[in-house]
C-alpha atoms as a PDB file:
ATOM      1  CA  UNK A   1       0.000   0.000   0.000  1.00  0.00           C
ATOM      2  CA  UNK A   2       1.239   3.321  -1.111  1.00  0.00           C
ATOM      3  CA  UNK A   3       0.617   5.670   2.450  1.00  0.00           C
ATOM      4  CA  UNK A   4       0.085   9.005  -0.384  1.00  0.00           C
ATOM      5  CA  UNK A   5      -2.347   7.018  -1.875  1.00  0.00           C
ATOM      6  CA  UNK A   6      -4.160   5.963   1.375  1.00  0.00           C
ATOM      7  CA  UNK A   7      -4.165   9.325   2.193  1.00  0.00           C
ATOM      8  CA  UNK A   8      -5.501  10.460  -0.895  1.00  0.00           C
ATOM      9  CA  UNK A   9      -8.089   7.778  -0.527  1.00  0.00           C
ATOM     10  CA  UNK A  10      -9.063   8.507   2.975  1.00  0.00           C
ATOM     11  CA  UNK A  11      -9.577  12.636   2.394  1.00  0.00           C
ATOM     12  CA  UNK A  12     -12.029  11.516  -0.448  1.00  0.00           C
ATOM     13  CA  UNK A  13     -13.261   9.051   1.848  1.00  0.00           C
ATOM     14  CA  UNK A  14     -14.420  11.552   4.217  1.00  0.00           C
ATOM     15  CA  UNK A  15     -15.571  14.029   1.215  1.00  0.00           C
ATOM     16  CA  UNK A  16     -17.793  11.521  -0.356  1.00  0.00           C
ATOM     17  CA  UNK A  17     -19.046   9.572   2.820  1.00  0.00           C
ATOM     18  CA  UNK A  18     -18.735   6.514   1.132  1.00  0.00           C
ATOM     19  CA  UNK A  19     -16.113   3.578   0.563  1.00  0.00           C
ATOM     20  CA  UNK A  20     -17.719   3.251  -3.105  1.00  0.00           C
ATOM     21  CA  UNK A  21     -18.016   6.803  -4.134  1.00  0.00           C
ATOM     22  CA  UNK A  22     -14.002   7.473  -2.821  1.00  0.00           C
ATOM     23  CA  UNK A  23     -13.158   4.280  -4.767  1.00  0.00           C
ATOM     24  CA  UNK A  24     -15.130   5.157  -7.773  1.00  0.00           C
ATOM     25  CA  UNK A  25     -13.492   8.704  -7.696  1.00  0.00           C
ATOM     26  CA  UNK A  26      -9.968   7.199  -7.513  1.00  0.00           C
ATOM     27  CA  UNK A  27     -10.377   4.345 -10.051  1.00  0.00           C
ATOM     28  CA  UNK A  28      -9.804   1.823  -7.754  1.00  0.00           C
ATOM     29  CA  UNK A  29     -11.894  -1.376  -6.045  1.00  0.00           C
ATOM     30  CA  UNK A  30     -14.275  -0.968  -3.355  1.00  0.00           C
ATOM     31  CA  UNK A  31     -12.570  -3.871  -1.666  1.00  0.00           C
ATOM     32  CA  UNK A  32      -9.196  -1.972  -2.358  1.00  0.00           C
ATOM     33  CA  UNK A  33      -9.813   1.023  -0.514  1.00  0.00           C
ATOM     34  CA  UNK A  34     -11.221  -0.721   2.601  1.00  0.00           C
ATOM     35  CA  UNK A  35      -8.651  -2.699   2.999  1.00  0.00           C
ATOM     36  CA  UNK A  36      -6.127   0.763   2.505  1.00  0.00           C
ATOM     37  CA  UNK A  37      -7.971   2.501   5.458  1.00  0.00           C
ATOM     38  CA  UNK A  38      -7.981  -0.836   7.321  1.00  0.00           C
ATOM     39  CA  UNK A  39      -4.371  -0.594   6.877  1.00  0.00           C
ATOM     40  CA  UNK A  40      -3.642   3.130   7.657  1.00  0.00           C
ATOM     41  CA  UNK A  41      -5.749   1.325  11.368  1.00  0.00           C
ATOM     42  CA  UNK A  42      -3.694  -0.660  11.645  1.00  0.00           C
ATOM     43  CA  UNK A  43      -0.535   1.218  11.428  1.00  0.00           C
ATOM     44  CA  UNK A  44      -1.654   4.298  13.335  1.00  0.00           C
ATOM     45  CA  UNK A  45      -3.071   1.991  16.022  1.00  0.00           C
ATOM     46  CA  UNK A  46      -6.501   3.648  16.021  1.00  0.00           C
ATOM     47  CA  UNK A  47     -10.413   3.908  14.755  1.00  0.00           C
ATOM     48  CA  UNK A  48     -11.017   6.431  11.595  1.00  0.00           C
ATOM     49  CA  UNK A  49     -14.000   5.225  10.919  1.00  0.00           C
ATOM     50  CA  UNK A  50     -17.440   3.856  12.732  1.00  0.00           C
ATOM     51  CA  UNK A  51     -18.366   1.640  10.251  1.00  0.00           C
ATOM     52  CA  UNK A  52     -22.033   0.078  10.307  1.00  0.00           C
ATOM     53  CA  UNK A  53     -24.247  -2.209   7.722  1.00  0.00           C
ATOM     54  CA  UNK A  54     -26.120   1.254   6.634  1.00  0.00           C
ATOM     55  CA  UNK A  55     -23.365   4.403   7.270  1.00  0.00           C
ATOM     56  CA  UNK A  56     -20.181   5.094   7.886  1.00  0.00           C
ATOM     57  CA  UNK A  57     -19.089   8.203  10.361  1.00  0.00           C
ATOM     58  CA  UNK A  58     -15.113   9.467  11.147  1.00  0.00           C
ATOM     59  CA  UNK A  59     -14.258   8.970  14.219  1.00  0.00           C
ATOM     60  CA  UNK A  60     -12.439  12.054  15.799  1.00  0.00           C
ATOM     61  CA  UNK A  61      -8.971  10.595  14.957  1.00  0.00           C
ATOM     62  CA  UNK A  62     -10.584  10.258  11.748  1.00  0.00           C
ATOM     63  CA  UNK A  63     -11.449  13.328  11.788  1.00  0.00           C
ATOM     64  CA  UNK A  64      -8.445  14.975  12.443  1.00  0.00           C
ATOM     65  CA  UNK A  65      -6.258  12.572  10.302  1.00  0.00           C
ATOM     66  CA  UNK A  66      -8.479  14.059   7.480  1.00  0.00           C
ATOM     67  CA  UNK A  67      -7.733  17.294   8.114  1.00  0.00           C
ATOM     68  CA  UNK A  68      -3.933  16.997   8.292  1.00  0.00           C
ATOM     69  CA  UNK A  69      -3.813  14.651   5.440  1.00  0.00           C
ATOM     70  CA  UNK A  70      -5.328  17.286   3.205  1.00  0.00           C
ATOM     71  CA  UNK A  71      -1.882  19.599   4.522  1.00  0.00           C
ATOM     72  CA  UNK A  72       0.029  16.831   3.642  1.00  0.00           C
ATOM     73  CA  UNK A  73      -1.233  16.474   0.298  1.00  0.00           C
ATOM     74  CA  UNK A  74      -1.447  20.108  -0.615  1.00  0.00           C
ATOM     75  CA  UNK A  75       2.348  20.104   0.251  1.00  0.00           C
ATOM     76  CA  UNK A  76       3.329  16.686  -1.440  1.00  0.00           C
ATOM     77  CA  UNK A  77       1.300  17.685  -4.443  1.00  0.00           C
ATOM     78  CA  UNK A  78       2.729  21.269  -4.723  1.00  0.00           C
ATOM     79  CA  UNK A  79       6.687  20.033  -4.541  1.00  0.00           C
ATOM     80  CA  UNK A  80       5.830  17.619  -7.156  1.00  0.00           C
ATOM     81  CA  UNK A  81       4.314  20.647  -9.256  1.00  0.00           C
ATOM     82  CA  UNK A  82       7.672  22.732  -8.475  1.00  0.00           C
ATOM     83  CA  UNK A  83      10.045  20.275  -9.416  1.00  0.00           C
ATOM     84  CA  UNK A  84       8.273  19.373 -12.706  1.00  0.00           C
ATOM     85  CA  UNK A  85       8.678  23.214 -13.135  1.00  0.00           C
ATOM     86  CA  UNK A  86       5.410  22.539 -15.654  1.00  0.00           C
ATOM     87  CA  UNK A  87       7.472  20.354 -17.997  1.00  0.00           C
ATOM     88  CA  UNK A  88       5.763  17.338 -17.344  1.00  0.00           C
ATOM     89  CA  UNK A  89       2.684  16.251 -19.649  1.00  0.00           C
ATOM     90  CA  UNK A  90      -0.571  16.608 -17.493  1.00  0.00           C
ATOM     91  CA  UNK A  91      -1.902  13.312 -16.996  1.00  0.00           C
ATOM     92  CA  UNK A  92      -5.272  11.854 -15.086  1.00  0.00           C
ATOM     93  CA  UNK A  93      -9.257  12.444 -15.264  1.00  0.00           C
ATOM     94  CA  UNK A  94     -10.884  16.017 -15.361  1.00  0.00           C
ATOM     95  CA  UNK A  95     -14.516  16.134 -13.882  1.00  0.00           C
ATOM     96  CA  UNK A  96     -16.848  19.231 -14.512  1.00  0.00           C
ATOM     97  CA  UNK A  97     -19.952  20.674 -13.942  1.00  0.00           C
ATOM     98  CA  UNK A  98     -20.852  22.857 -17.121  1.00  0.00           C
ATOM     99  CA  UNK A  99     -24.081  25.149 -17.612  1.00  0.00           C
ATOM    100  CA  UNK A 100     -26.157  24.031 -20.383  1.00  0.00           C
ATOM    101  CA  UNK A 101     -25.948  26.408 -23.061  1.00  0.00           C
ATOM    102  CA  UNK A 102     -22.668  28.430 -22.031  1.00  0.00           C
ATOM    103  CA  UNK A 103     -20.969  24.769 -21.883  1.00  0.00           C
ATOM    104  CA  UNK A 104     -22.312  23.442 -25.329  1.00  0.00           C
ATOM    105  CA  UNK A 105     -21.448  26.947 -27.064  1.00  0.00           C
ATOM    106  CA  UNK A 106     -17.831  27.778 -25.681  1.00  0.00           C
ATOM    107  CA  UNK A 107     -16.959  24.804 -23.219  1.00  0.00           C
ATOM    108  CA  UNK A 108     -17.182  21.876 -25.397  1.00  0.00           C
ATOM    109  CA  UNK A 109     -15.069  22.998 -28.279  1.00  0.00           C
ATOM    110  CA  UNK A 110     -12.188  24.304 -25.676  1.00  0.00           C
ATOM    111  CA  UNK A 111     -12.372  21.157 -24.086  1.00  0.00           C
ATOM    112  CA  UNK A 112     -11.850  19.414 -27.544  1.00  0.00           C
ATOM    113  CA  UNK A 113      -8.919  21.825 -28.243  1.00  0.00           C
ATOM    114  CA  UNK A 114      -7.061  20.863 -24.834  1.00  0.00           C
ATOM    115  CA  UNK A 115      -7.643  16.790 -25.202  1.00  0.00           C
ATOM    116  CA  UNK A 116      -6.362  17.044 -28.779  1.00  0.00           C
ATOM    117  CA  UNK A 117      -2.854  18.743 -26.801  1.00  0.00           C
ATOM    118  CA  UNK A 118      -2.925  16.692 -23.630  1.00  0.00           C
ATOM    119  CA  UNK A 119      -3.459  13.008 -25.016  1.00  0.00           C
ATOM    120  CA  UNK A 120      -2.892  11.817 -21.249  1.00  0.00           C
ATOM    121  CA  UNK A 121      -5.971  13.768 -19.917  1.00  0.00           C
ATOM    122  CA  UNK A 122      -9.578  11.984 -19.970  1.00  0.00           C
ATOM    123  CA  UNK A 123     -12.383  14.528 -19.392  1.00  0.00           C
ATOM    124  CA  UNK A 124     -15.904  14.126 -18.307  1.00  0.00           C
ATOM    125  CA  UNK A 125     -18.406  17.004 -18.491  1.00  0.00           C
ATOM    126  CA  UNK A 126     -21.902  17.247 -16.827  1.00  0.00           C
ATOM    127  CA  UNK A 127     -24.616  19.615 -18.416  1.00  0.00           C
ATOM    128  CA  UNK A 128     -26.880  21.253 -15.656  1.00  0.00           C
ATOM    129  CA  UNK A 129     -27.590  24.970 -15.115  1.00  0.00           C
ATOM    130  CA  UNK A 130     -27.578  24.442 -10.990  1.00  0.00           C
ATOM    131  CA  UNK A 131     -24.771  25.157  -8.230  1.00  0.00           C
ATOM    132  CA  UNK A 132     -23.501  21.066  -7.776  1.00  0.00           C
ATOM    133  CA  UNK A 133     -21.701  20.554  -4.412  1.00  0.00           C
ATOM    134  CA  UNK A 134     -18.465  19.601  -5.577  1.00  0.00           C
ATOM    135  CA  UNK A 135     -17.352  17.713  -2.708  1.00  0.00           C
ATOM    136  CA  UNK A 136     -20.520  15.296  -2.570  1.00  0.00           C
ATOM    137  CA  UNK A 137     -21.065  15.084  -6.326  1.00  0.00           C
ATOM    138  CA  UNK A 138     -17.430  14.312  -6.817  1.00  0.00           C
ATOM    139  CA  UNK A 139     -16.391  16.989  -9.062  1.00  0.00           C
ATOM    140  CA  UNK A 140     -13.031  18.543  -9.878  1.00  0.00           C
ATOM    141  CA  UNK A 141     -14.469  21.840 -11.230  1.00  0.00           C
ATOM    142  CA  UNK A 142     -17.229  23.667 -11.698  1.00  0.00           C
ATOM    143  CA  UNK A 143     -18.020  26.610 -14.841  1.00  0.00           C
ATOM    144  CA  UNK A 144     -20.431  28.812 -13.308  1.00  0.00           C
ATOM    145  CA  UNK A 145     -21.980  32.222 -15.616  1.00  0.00           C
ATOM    146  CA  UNK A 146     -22.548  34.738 -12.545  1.00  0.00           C
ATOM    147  CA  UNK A 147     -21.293  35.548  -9.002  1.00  0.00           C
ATOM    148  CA  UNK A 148     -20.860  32.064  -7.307  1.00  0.00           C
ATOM    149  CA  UNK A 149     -23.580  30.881  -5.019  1.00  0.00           C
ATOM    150  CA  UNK A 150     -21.178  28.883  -3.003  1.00  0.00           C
ATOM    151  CA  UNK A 151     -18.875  31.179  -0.585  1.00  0.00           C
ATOM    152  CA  UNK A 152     -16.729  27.789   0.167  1.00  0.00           C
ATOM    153  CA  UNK A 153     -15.343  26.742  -3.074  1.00  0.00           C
ATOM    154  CA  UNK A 154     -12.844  28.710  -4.446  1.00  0.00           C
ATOM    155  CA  UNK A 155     -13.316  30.642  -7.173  1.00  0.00           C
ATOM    156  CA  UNK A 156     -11.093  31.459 -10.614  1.00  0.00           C
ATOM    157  CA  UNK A 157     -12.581  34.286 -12.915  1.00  0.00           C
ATOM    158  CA  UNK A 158     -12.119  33.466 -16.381  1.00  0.00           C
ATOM    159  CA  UNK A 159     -13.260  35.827 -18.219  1.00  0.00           C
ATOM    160  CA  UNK A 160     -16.632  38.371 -18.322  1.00  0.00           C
ATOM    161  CA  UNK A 161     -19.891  37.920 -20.402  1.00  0.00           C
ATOM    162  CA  UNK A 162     -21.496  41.097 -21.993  1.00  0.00           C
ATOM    163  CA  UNK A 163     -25.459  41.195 -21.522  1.00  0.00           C
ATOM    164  CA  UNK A 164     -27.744  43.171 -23.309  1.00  0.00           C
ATOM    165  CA  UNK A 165     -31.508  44.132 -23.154  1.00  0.00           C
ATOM    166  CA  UNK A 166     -33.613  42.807 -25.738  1.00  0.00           C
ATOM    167  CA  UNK A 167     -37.187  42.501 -27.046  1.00  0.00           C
ATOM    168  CA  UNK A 168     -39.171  41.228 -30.412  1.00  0.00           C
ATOM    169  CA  UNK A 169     -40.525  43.777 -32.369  1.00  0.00           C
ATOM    170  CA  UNK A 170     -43.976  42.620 -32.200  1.00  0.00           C
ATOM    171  CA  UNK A 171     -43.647  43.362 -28.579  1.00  0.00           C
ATOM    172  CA  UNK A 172     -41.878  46.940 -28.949  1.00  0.00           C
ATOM    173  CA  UNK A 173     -45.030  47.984 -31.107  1.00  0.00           C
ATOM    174  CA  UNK A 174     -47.209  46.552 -28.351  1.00  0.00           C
ATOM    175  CA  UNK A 175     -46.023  48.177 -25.651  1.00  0.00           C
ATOM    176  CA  UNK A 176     -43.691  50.840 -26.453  1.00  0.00           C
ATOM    177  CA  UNK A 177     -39.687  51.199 -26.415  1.00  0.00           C
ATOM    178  CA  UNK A 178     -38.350  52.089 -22.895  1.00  0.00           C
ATOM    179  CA  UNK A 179     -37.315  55.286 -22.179  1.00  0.00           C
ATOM    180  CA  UNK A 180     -35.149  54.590 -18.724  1.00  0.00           C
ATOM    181  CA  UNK A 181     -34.897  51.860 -16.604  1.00  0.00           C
ATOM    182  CA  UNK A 182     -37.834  52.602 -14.479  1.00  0.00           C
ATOM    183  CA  UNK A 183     -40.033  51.742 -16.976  1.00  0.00           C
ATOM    184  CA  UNK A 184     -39.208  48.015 -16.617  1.00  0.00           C
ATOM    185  CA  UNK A 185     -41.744  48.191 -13.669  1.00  0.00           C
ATOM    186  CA  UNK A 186     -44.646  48.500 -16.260  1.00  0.00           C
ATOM    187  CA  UNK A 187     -43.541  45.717 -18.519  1.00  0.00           C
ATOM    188  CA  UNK A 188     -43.489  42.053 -18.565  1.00  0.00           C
ATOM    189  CA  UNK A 189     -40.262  40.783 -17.694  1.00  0.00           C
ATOM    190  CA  UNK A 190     -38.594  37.286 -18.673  1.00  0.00           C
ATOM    191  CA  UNK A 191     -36.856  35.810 -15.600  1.00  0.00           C
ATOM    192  CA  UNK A 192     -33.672  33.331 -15.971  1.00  0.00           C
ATOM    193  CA  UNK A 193     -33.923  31.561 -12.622  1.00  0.00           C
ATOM    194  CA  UNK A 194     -36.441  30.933 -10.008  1.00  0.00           C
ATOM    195  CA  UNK A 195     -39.844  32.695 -10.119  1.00  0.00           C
ATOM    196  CA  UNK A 196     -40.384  32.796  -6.918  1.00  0.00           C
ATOM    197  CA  UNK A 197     -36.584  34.561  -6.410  1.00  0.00           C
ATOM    198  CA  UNK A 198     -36.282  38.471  -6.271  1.00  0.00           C
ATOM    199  CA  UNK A 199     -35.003  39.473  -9.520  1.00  0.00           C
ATOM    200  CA  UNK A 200     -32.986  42.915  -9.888  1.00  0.00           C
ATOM    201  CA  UNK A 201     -31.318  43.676 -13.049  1.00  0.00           C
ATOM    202  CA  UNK A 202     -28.939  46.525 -12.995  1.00  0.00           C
ATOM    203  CA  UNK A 203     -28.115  48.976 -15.022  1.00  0.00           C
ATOM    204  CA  UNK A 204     -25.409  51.864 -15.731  1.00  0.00           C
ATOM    205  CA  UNK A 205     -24.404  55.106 -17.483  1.00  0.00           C
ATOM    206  CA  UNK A 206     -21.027  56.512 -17.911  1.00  0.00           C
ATOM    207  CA  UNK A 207     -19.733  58.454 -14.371  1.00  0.00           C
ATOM    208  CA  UNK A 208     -22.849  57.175 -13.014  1.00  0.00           C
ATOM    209  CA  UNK A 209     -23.179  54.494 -10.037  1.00  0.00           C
ATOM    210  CA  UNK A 210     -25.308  51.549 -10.783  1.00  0.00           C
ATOM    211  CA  UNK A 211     -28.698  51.624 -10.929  1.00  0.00           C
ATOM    212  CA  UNK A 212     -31.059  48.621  -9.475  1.00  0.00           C
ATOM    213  CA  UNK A 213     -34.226  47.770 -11.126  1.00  0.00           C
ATOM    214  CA  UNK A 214     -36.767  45.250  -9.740  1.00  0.00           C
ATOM    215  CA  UNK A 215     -38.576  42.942 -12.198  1.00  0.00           C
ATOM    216  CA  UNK A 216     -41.176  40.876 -12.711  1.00  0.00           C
ATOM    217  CA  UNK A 217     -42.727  39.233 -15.359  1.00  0.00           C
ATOM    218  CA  UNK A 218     -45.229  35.682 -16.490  1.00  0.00           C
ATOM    219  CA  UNK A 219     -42.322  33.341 -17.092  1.00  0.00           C
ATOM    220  CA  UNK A 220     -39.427  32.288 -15.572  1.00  0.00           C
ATOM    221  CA  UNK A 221     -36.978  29.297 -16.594  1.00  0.00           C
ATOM    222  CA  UNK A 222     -33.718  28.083 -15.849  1.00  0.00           C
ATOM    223  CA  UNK A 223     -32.335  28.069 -19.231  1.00  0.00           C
ATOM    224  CA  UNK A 224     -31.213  30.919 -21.469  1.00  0.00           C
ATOM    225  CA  UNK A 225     -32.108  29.616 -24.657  1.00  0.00           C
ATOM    226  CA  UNK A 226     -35.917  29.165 -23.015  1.00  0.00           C
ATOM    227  CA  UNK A 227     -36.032  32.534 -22.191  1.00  0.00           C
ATOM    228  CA  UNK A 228     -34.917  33.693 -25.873  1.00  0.00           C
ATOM    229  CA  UNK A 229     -37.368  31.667 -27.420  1.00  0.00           C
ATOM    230  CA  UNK A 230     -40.447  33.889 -25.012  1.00  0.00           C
ATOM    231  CA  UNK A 231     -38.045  36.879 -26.228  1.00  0.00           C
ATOM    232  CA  UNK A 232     -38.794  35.767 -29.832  1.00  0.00           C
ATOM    233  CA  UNK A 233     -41.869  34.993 -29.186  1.00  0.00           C
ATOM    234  CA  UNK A 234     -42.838  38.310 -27.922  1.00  0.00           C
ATOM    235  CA  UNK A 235     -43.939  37.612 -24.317  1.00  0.00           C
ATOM    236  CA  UNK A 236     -41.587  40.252 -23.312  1.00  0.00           C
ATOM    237  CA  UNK A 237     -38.490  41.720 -22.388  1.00  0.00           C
ATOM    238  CA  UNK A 238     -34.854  39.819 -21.472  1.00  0.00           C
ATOM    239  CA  UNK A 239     -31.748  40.007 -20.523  1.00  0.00           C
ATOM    240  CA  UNK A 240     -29.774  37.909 -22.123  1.00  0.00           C
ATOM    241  CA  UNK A 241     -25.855  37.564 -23.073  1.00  0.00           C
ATOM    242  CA  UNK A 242     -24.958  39.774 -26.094  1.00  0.00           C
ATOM    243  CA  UNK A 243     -22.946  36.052 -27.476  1.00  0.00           C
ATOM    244  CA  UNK A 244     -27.076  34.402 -27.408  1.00  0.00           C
ATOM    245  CA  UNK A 245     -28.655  37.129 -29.084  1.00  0.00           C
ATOM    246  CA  UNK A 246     -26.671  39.007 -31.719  1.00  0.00           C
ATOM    247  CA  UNK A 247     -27.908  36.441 -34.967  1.00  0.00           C
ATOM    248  CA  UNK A 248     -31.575  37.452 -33.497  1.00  0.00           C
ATOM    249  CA  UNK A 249     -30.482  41.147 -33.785  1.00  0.00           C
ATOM    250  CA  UNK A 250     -29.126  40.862 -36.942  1.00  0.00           C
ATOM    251  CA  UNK A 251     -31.915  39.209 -38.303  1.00  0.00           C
ATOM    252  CA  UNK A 252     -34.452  41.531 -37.009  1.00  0.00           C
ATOM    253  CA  UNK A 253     -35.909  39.215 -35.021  1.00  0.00           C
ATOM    254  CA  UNK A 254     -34.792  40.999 -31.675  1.00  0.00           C
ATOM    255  CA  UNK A 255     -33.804  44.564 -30.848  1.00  0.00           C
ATOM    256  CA  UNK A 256     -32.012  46.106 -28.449  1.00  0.00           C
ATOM    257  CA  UNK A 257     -33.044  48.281 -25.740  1.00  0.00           C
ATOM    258  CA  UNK A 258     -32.055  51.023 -23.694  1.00  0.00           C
ATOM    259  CA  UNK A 259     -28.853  51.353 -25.909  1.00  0.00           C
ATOM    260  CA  UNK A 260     -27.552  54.118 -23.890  1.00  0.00           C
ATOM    261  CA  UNK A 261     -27.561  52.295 -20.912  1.00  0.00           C
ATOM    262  CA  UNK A 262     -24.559  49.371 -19.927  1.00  0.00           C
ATOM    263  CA  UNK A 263     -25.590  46.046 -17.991  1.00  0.00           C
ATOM    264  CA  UNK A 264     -22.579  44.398 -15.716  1.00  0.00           C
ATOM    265  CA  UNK A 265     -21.096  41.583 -17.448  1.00  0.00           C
ATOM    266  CA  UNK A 266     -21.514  38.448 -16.291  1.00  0.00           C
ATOM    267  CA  UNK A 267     -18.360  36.952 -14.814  1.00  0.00           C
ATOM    268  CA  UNK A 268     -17.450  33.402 -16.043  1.00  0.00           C
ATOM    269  CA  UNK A 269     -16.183  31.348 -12.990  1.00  0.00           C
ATOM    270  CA  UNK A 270     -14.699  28.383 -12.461  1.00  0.00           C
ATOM    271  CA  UNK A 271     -14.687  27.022  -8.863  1.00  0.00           C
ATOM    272  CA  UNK A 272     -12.982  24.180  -7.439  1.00  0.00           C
ATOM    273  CA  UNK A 273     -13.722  22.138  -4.197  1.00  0.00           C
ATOM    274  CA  UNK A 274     -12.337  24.008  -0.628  1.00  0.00           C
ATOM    275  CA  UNK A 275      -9.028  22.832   1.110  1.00  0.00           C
ATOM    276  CA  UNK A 276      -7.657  20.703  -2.062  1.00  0.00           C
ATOM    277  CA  UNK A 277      -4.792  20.739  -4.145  1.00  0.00           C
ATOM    278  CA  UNK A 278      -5.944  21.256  -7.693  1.00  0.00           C
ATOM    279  CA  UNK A 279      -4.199  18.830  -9.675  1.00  0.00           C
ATOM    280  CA  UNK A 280      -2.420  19.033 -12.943  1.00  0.00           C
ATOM    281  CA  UNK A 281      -4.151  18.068 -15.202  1.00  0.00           C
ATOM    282  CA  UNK A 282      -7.622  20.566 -13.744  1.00  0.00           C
ATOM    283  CA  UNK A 283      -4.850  23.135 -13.659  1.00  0.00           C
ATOM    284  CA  UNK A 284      -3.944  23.038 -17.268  1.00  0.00           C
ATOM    285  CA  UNK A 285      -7.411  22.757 -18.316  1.00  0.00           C
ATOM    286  CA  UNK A 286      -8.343  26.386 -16.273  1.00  0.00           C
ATOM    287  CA  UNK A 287      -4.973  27.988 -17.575  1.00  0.00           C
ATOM    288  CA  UNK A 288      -6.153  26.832 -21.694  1.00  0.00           C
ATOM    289  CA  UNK A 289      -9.926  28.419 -20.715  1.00  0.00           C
ATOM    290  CA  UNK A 290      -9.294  31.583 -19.108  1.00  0.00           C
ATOM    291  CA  UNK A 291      -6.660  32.143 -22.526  1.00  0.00           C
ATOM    292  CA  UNK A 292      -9.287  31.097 -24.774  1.00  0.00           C
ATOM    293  CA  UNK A 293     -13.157  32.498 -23.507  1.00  0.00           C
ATOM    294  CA  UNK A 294     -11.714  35.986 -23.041  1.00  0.00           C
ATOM    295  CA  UNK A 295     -11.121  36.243 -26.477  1.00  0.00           C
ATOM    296  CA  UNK A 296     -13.892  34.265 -27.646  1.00  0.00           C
ATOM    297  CA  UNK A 297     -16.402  36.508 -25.283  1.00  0.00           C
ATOM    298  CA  UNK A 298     -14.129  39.815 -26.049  1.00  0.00           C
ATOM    299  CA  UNK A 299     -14.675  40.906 -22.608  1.00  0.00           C
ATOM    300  CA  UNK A 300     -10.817  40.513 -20.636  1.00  0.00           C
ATOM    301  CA  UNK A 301     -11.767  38.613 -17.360  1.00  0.00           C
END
């Protein structure tokens, strides 16, 4: 038994609260990694774990063997990331969450860019347009569109998404252009999120401090490209990343609204799981992102 692996086995042990999700995230037997903790017993000469037919709980050496094992780790990991001095090919499995439409439009053909330079790297991506705990969902990174939800994952910005107001022109005729953002009070609104969430979309002029604007509106959804196709439709007004809507624009299908005024960008994050090294290969893949969205977005992060 390798002790750096047992280590490295037992931290995701006590992430994942489970002997077959820690194995499954290390690529190795369940039957493997209980016999590696049983061993790391047997050597320290006490309980980790409180093991029963239905859980499993750390005991408090556990507990604090955890702890210091992620120390030891972080160091072990790091000198091995010095002394390769970034020469060394970055090897092992990449695990992300990815939002729906951002990840299908600008992750998914990075990603194919950086496997086609790293042939050592595997890469799995899951679609969803929710915060995932990254800890008990086993993931190595998250790319989040908007100011992280969770305060204990650390956070990388990678680069900034313009957004930009936008309506059909059926609906402009309807209801008349805006003529400051105070007027969004006495128009139907297209929500991306929860309904039942307060929804404030802000807005700015040059030398001028923000300004905040409560909306409402008949739909809601999770999804951008939902809430373009109500845009399109002409159920109302949305805001909406300028990269989603300029063919619309073009094609007169959309227009834009309150031109004079700016919207803050939408940072691009990418988050990773608290008190963990990040490892090569997740460290290579943030470095070939951050180079490529900015200029794909043309916003500099």
């Amino acid at each position: 038994m390798d002790r750096i692996d047992a280590m490295r086995l037992f931290v995701r042990l006590a992430e994942r609260g489970t002997f077959s999700a820690a194995a499954r995230d290390l690529r190795v037997k369940q039957s493997t990694a209980s016999k590696w903790v049983a061993e790391l017993e047997r050597q320290l000469g006490t309980s980790l774990v409180d093991r029963t037919t239905r859980s499993l709980r750390l005991t408090e050496a556990g507990r604090r063997f955890s702890a210091r094992a992620v120390e030891v780790l972080a160091g072990f990991d790091g000198i091995c990331a010095e002394l390769a001095d970034g020469s060394a090919e970055p090897a092992g499995r990449v695990r992300a969450s990815v939002p729906v439409v951002f990840g299908r439009r600008f992750v998914v053909p990075l990603v194919a860019g950086f496997l086609k330079r790293h042939p050592k790297v595997e890469a799995e991506l899951v679609f969803n347009d929710r915060y995932v705990n990254l800890v008990e969902e086993g993931f190595d990174v998250a790319i989040r569109v908007g100011v992280p939800a969770d305060t204990t994952a650390r956070g990388r910005k990678l680069a900034d998404s313009r957004r930009c107001l936008v309506a059909a022109p059926s609906y402009v005729k309807a209801r008349g252009r805006l003529t400051a953002p105070k007027d969004l009070a006495e128009h139907d609104c297209l929500l991306h999120g929860e309904a039942s969430a307060a929804t404030i979309w802000r807005f700015r002029r040059a030398g001028a401090k923000d300004q905040p604007v409560p909306v409402r509106g008949r739909f809601a959804a999770n999804n951008s490209e939902a809430v373009l196709e109500m845009a399109r439709a002409g159920l109302g007004i949305a805001l909406l990343a300028d990269w989603l809507v300029t063919g619309d624009i073009e094609r007169k299908r959309l227009v834009r609204l309150l031109e004079d005024h700016d919207t803050p960008p939408a940072p691009v994050y990418a988050l990773t799981p608290p008190g963990r090294y990040t490892a090569a290969p997740v460290r290579a893949l943030l470095d070939h992102l951050s180079t490529s969205l900015a200029s794909r977005l043309g916003v500099p992060a």
